[in-house]
Structure formats: structure tokens, C-alpha cells
C-alpha atoms as a PDB file:
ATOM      1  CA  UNK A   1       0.000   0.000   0.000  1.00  0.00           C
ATOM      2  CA  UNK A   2       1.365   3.483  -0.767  1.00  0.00           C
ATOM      3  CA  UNK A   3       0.224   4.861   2.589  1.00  0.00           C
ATOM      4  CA  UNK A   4       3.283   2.673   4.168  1.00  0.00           C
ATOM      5  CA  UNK A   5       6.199   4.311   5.933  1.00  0.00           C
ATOM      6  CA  UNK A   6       9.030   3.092   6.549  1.00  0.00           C
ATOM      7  CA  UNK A   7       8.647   2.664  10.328  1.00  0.00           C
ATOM      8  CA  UNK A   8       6.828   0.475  12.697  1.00  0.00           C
ATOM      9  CA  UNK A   9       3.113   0.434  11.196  1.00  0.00           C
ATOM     10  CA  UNK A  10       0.838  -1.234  13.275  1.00  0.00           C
ATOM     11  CA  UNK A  11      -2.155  -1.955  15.068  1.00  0.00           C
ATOM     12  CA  UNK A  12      -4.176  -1.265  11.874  1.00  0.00           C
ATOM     13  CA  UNK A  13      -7.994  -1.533  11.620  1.00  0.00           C
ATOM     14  CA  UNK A  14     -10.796  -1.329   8.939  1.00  0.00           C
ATOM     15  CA  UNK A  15     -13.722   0.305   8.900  1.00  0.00           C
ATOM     16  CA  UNK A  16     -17.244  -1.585   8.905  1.00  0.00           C
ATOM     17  CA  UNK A  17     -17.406  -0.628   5.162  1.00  0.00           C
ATOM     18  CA  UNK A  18     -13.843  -1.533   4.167  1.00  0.00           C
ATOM     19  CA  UNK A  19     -13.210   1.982   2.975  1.00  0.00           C
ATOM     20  CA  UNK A  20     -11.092   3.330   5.480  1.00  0.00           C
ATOM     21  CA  UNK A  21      -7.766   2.140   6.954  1.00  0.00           C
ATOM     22  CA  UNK A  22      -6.744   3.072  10.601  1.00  0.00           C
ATOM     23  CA  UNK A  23      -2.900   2.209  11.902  1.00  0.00           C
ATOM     24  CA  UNK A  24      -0.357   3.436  14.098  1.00  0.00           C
ATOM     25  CA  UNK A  25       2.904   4.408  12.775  1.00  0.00           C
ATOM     26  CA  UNK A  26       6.313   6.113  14.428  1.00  0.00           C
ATOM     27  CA  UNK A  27       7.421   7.699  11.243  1.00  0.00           C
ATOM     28  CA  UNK A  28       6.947  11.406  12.689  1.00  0.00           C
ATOM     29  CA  UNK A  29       7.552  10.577  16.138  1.00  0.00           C
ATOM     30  CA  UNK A  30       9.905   8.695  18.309  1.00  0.00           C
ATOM     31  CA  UNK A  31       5.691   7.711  19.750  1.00  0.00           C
ATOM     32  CA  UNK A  32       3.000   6.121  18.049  1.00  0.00           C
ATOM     33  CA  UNK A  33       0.444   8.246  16.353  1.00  0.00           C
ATOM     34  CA  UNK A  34      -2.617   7.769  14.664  1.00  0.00           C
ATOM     35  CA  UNK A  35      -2.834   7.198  10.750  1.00  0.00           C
ATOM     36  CA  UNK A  36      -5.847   7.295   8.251  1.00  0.00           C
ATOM     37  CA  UNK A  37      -6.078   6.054   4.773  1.00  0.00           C
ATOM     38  CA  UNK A  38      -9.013   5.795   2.367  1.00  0.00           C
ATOM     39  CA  UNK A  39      -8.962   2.981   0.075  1.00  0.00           C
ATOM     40  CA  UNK A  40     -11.415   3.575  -3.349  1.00  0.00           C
ATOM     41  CA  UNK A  41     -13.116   0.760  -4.903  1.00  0.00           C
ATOM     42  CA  UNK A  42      -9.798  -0.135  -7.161  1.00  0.00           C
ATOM     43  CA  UNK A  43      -8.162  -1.021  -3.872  1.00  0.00           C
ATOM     44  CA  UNK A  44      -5.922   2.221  -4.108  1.00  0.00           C
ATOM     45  CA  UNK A  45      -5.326   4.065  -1.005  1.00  0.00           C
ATOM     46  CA  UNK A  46      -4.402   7.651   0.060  1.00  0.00           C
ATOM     47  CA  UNK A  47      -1.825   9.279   0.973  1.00  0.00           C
ATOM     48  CA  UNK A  48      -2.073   8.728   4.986  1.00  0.00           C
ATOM     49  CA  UNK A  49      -3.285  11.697   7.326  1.00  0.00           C
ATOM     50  CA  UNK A  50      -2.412  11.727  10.884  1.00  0.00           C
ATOM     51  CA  UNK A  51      -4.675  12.423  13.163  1.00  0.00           C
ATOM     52  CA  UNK A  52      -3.736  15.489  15.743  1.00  0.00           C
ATOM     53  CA  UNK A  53      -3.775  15.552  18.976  1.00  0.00           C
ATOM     54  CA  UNK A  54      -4.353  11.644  19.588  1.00  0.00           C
ATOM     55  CA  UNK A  55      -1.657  11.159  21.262  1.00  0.00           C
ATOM     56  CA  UNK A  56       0.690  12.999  24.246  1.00  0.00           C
ATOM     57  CA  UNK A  57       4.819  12.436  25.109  1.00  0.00           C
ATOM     58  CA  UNK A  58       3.431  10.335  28.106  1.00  0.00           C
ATOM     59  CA  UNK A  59       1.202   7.912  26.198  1.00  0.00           C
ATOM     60  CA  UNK A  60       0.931   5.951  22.781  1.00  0.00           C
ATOM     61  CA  UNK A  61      -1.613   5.724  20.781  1.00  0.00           C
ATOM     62  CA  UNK A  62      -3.966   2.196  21.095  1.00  0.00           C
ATOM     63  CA  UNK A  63      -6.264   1.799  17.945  1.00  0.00           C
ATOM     64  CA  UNK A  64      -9.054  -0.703  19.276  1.00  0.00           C
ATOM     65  CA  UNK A  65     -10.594  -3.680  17.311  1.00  0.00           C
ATOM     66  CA  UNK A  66     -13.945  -2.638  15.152  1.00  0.00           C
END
């Protein structure tokens, strides 16, 4: 997928409706942050946007199961 980065994706999760793509990444930050990706009906996916403010120097970011 293009939205990879090079370092540590994880903890990824769809949406009910397949169309969006939720993971945690540390490519901006020594913590993990919160990625989102929208993947069209080809199967092609965004570019990923993080999502501010979802995360804190003192705590990392856990995406829960849908």
C-alpha cells in the first residue's frame, strides 16, 4: 500500500465498510500516532493523514478492534 512508511506500522484496523484504513505508525515521532487512509473501490489508497492531537509524550496511541 502506498500509505506505508518506513517505520513500525501497526495496530491497523478497517472500517465496517472496508473503505477506510486506521494504523499506528512512528514515522513522525519517536511515539506512536494515529494514521488514516481511504482505500477507493480499485483497492488504491491515500496518501495517509495523521490524526492530531491523539496522542501525548506520556502515552501511545492504542487503535481498538472494530
Amino acid at each position: 500500500m502506498s500509505c506505508n512508511t518506513s517505520l513500525m506500522n501497526s495496530w491497523h484496523s478497517f472500517s465496517p465498510n472496508g473503505r477506510w484504513l486506521v494504523f499506528s505508525s512512528k514515522s513522525r515521532s519517536p511515539y506512536t500516532q494515529m494514521f488514516l487512509t481511504h482505500i477507493d473501490a480499485d483497492g488504491r489508497d491515500t496518501p495517509p493523514i495523521l490524526i492530531e492531537n491523539s496522542t501525548a509524550s506520556n502515552r501511545a496511541v492504542n487503535i481498538p478492534s472494530l
